[in-house]
Protein backbone atom coordinates (compact mmCIF):
# COMPACT_ATOMS: atom_id res chain seq x y z
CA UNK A 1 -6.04 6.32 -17.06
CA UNK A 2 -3.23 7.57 -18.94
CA UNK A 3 -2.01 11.27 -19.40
CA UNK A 4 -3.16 11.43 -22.58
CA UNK A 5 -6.80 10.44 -21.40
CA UNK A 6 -6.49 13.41 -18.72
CA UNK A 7 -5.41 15.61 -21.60
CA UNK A 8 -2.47 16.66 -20.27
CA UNK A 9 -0.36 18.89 -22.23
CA UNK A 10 3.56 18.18 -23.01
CA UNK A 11 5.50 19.58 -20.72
CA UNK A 12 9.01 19.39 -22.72
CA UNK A 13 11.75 16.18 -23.43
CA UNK A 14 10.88 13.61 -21.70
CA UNK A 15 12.91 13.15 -18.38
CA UNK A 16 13.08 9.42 -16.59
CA UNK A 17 12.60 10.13 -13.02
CA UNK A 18 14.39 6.36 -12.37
CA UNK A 19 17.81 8.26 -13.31
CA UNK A 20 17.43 9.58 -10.10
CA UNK A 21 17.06 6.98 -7.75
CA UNK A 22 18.52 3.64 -6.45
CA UNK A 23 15.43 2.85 -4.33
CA UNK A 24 11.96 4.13 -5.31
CA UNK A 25 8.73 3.67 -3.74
CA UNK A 26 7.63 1.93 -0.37
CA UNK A 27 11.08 0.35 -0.83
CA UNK A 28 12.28 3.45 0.18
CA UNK A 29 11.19 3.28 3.76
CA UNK A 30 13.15 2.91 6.86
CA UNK A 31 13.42 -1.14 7.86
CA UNK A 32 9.91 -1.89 10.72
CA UNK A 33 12.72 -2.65 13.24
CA UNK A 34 14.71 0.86 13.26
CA UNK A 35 11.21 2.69 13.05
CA UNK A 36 10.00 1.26 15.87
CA UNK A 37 13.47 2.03 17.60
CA UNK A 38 13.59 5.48 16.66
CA UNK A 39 9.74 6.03 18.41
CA UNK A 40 9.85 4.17 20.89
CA UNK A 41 9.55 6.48 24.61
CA UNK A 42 8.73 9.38 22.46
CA UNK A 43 6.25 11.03 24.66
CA UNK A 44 2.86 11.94 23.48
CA UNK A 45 -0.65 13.58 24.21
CA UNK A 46 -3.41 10.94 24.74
CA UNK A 47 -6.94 11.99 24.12
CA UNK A 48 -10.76 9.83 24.70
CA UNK A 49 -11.39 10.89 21.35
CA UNK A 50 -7.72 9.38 19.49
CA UNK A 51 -9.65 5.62 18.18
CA UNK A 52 -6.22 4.83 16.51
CA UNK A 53 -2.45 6.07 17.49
CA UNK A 54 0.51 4.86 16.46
CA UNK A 55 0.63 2.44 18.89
CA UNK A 56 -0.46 -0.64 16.88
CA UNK A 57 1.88 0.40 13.87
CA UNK A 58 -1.76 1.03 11.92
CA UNK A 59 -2.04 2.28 8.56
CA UNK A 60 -3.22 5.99 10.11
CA UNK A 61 -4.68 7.71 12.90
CA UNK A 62 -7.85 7.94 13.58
CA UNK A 63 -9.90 10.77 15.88
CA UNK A 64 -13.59 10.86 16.52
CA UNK A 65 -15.24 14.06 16.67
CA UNK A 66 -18.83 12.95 17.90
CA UNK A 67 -20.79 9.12 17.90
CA UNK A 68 -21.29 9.41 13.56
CA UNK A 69 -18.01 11.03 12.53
CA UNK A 70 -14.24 9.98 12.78
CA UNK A 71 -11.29 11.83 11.02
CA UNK A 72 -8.66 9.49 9.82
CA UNK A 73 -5.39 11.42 9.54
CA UNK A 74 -2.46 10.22 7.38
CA UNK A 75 0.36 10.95 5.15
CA UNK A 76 2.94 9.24 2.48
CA UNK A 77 5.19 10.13 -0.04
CA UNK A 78 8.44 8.77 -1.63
CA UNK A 79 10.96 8.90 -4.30
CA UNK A 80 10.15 7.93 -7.86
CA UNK A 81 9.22 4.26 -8.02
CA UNK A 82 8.58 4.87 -12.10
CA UNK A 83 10.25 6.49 -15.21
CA UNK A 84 6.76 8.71 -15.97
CA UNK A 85 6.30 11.84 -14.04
CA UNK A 86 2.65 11.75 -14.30
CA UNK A 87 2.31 8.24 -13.60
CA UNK A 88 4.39 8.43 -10.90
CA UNK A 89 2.06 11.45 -9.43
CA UNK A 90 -0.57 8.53 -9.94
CA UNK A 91 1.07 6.27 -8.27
CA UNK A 92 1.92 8.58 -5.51
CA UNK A 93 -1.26 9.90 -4.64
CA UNK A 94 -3.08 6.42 -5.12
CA UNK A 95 -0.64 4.63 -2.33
CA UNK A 96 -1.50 7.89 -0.03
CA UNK A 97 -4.90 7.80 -0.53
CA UNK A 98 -4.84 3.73 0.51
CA UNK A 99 -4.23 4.41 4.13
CA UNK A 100 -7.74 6.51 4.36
CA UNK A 101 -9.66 2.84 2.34
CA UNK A 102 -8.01 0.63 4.31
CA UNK A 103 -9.56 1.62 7.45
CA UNK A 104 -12.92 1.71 5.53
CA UNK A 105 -13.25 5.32 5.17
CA UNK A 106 -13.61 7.99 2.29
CA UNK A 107 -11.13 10.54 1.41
CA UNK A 108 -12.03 13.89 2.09
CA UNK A 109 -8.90 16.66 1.75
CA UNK A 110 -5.58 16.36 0.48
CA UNK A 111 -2.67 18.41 0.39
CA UNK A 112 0.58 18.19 -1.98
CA UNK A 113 3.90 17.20 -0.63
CA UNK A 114 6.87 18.33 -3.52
CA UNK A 115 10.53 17.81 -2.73
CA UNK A 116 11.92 18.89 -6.13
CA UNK A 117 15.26 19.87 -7.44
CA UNK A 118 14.00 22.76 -9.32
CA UNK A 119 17.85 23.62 -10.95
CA UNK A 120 18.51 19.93 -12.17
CA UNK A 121 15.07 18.91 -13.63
CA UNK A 122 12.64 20.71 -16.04
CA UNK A 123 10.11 22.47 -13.29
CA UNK A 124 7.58 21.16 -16.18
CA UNK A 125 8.46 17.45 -14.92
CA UNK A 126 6.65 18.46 -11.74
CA UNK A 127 3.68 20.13 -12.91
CA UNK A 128 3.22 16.34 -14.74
CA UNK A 129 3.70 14.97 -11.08
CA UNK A 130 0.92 17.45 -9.89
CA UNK A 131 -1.29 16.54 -12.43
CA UNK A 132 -0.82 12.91 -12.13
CA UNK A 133 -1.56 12.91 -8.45
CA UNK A 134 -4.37 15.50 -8.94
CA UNK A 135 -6.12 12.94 -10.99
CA UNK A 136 -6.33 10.50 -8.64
CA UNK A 137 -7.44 12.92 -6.14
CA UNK A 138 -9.78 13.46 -8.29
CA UNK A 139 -10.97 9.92 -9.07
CA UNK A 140 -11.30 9.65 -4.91
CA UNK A 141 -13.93 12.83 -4.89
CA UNK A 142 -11.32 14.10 -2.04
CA UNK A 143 -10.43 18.40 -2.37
CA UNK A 144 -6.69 19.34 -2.78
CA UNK A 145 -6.43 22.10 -0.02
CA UNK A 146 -3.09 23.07 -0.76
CA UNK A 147 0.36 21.61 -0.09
CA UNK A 148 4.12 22.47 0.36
CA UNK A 149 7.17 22.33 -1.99
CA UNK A 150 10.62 22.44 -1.40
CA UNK A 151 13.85 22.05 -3.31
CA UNK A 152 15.36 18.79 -2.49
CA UNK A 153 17.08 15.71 -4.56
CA UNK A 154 16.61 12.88 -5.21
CA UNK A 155 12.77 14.38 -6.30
CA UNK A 156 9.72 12.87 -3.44
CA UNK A 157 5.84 13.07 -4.14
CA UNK A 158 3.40 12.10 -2.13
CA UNK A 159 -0.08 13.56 0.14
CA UNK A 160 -1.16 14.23 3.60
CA UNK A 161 -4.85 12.85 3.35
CA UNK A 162 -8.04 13.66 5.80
CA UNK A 163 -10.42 10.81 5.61
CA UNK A 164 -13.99 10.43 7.04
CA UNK A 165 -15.75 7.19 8.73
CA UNK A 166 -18.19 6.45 11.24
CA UNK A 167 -16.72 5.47 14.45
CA UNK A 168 -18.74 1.99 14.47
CA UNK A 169 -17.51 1.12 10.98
CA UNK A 170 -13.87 2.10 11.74
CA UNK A 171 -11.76 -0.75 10.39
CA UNK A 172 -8.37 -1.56 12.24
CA UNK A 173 -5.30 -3.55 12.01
CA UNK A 174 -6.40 -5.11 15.30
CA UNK A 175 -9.68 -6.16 14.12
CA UNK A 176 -9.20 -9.73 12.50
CA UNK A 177 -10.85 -12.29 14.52
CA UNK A 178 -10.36 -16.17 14.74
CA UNK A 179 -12.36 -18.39 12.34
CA UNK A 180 -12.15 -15.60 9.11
CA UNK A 181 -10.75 -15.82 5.59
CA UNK A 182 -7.99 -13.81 4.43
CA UNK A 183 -8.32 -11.95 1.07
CA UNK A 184 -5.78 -10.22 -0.82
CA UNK A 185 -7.13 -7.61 -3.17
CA UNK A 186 -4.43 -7.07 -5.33
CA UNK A 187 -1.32 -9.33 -7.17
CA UNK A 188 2.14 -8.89 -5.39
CA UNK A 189 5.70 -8.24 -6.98
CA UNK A 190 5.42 -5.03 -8.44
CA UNK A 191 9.01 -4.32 -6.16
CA UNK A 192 10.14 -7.52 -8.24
CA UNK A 193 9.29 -5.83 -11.22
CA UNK A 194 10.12 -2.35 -10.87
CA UNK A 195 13.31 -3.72 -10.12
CA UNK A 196 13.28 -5.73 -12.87
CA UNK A 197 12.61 -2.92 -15.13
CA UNK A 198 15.67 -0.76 -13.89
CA UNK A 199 18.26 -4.30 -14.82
CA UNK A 200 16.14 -4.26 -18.45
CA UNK A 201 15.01 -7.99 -17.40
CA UNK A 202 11.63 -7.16 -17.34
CA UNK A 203 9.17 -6.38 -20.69
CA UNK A 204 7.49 -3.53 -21.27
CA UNK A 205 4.12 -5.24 -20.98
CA UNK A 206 4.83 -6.66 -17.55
CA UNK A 207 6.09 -3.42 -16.25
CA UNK A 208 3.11 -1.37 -17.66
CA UNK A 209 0.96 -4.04 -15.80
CA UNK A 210 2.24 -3.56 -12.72
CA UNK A 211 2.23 0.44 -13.23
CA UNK A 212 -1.59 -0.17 -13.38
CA UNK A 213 -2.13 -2.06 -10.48
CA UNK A 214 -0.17 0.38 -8.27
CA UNK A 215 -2.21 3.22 -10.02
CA UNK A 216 -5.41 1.28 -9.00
CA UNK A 217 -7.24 3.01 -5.92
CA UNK A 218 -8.60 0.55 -3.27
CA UNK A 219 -11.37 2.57 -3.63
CA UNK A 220 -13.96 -0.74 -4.29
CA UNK A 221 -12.35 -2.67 -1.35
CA UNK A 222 -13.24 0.01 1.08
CA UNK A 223 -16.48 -0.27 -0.51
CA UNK A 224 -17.06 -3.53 0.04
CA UNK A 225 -15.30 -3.87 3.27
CA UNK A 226 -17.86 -1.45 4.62
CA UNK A 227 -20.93 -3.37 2.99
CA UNK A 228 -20.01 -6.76 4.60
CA UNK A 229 -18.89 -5.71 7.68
CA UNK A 230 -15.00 -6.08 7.74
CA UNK A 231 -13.73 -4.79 11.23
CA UNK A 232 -10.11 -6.03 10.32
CA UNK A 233 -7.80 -4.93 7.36
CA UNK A 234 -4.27 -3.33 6.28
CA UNK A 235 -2.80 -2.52 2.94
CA UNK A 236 -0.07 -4.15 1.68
CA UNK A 237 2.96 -1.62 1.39
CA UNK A 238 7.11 -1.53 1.99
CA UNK A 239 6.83 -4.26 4.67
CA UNK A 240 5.52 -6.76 2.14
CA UNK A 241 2.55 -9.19 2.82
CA UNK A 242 4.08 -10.99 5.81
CA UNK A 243 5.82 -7.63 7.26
CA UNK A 244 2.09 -6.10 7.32
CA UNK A 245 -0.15 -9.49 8.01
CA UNK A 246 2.46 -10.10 11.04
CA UNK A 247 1.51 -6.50 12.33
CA UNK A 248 -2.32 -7.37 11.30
CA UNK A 249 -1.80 -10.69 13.76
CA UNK A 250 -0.07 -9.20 16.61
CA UNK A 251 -1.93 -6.19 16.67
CA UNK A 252 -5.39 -8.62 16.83
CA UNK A 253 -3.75 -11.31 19.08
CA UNK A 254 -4.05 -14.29 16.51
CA UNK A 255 -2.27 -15.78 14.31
CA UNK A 256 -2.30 -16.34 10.64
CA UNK A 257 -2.46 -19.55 8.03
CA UNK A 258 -1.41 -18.19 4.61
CA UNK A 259 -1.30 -20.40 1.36
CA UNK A 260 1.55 -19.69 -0.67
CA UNK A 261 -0.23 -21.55 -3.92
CA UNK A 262 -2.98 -18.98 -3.35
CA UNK A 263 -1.31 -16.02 -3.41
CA UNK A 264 -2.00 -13.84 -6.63
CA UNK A 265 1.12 -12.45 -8.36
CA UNK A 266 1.85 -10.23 -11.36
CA UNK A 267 2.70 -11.79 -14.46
CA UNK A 268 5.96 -11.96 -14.82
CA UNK A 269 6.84 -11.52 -11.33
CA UNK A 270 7.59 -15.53 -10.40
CA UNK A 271 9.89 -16.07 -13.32
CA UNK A 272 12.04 -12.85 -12.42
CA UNK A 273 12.55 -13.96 -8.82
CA UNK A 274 13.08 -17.40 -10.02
CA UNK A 275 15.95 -15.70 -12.35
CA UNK A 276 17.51 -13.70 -8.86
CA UNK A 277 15.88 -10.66 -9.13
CA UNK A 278 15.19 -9.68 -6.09
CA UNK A 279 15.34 -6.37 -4.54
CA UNK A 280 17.22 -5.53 -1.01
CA UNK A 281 13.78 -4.49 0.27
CA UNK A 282 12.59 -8.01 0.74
CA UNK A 283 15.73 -9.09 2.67
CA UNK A 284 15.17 -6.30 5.04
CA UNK A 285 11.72 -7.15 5.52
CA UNK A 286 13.00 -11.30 6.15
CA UNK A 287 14.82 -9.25 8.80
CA UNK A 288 11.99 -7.58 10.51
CA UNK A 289 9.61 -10.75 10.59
CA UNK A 290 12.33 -13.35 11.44
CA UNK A 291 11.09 -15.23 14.66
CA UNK A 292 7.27 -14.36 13.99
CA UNK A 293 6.98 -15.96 10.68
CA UNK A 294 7.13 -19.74 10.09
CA UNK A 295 7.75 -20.43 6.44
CA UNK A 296 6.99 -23.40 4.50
CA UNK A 297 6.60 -22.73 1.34
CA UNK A 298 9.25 -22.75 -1.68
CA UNK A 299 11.94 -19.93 -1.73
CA UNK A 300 10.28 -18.05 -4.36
CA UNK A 301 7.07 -17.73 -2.77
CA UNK A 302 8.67 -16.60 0.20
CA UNK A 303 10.30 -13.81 -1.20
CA UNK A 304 7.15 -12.82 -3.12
CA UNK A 305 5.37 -12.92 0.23
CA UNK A 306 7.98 -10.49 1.42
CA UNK A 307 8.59 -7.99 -1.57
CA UNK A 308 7.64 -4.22 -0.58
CA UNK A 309 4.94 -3.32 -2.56
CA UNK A 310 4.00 0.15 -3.35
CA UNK A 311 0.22 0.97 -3.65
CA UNK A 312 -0.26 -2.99 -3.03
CA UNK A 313 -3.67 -4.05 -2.19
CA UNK A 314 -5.54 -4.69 0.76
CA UNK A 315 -5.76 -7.63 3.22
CA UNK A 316 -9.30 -8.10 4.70
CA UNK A 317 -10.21 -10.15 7.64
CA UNK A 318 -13.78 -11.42 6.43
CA UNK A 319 -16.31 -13.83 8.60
CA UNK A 320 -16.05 -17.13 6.49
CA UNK A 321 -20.54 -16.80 5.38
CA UNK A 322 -19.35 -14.10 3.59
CA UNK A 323 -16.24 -14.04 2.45
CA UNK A 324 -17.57 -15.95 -0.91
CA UNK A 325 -19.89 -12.95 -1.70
CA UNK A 326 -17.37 -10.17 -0.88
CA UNK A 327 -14.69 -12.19 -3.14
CA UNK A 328 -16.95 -12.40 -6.37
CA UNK A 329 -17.70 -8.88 -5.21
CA UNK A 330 -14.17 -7.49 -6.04
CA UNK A 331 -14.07 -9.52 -9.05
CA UNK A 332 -17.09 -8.32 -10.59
CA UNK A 333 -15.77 -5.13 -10.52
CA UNK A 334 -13.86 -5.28 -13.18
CA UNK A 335 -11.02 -4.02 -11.28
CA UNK A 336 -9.87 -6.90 -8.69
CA UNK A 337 -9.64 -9.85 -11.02
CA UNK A 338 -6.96 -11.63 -9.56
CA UNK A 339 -8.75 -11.07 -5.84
CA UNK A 340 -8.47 -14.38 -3.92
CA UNK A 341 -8.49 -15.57 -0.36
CA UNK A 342 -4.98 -16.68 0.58
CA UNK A 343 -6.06 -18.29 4.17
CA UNK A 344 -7.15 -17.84 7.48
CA UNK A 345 -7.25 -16.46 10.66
CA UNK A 346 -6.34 -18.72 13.57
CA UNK A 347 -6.26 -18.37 17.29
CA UNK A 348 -2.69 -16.95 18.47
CA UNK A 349 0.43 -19.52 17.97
CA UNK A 350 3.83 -19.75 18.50
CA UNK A 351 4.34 -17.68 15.24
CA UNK A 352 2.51 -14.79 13.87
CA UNK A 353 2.32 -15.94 10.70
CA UNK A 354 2.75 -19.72 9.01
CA UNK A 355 3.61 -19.77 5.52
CA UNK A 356 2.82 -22.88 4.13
């Protein structure tokens, strides 16, 4: 929805938040590789009750409190990845809120995480961010508990999220199994785009596309994750497809056949790369899958396959009986038309991943 549908009051002159950044979004993040440097022999607790730690890189953590009720645990924010404060709030809190669907669960609290330079933009520009985000909060049926500002530049958004699930319908990153289709929930590129947009290559109709999509929740593929019994699953974020389906393999020990021609893609998104747009993120994520992806597709579908995506869809292991049902599922909705399965799940190779 847009602010105007919320009925959000003006707040002042319009400021572009994408003055203030060079990187926005999941692009934003630290490369896999110097993340897993930086924690590795870092020691921690262990507990019976932790289901999920950050040991297989998953998308949060996970703690069961008795046999019908788990807590997933997890938090995101970032700097602006659009010029709109409030749609940036939406994207935000959407992309936060993705970590609690894509382990099948349903968001239950959230709290607010501002860094804001309160002397060198209009304070009004984050109450817009507040609102956006509190929208989608809202959309989730989740209760914002609170949060914490501080004054900081370039400006970040994002939420800590407490999600519920029961234990035996806890879906993991380590959960894909040998013999399933792959299905990709939402269109990739919107880093092409966004990027795009900043260079003025991209229209304003492709750019307010891909502003939708990454304000979409992955609310209805949680939903029917859980009704057909999906055990494996990861959203698609900075990494890109084939940073996150490499983690998705290894985590599951097996390996993964992905069909380039099958992957969906914004609309536009092909013909920028094919004109050189394409952002630093996806050569840093080449970088962290190099040796554990074996491409053999065309150069533009590779780099599609690796462009961070913020508030990017999710990637469902599904048995093959049912992966049909669950696809015209997502479509039906309304909401996932471009849904599609983009291959399969194979018993453990030389490579994580083969592009093809």
């Amino acid at each position: 929805m847009t602010k105007n549908e919320h009925n959000v009051p003006e707040t002042g002159e319009p400021f572009d938040l994408l003055t203030t950044v060079e990187y926005g979004g999941c692009s934003a993040k630290l490369p896999a590789s110097k993340l897993a440097e930086l924690l590795d022999g870092i020691p921690m607790l262990k507990d019976s009750n932790v289901m999920v730690d950050v040991s297989t890189h998953d998308d949060a953590g996970v703690y069961r409190l008795d046999d019908r009720t788990a807590l997933i645990v997890t938090t995101d924010f970032f700097p602006p990845v659009c010029s709109d404060p409030f749609e940036f709030g939406q994207i935000a809190a959407a992309n936060s809120l993705s970590d609690v669907y894509a382990m099948g669960g349903r968001p239950l609290l959230a709290l607010n995480l501002n860094m804001f330079p309160a002397g060198k933009i209009p304070l009004g520009v984050l109450r817009e961010i507040l609102l956006g985000g509190q929208s989608k909060i809202n959309e989730a049926g989740a209760l914002t508990m609170g949060g914490h500002t501080i004054d900081d530049w370039p400006p970040k958004y994002g939420l800590a999220v407490v999600g519920t699930v029961e234990p035996d319908r806890l879906v993991t990153n380590s959960g894909a199994r040998a013999g399933q289709r792959l299905i990709l929930t939402k269109p990739l590129g919107n880093g092409v785009i966004v990027a795009a947009r900043r260079l003025g290559m991209a229209s304003g109709e492709v750019y307010q596309n891909a502003l939708d999509q990454m304000k979409l929740l992955n609310r209805v593929g949680a939903e029917v994750m859980r009704k057909y019994g999906v055990a494996g699953a990861t959203d698609i974020t900075g990494f890109g497809l084939m940073g996150h389906a490499a983690s998705m393999a290894d985590a599951s020990g097996v390996s993964m056949r992905i069909e380039a021609s099958a992957l969906p893609v914004l609309a536009g998104a092909r013909e920028l790369v094919g004109e050189g747009c394409i952002p630093g993120a996806a050569f840093r994520n080449l970088e962290h899958v190099r040796g554990r992806v074996e491409f053999g597709c065309d150069a533009d579908s590779r780099m599609l396959a690796l462009d961070a995506q913020t508030s990017g869809g999710l990637l469902m292991a599904v048995d093959a009986d049912k992966a049909g049902a669950a696809l015209a599922e997502l479509r039906d909705s309304g909401l996932h038309p471009q849904a599609a399965v983009i291959g399969e799940v194979t018993s453990r190779g030389e490579k994580s991943i083969c592009l093809v």
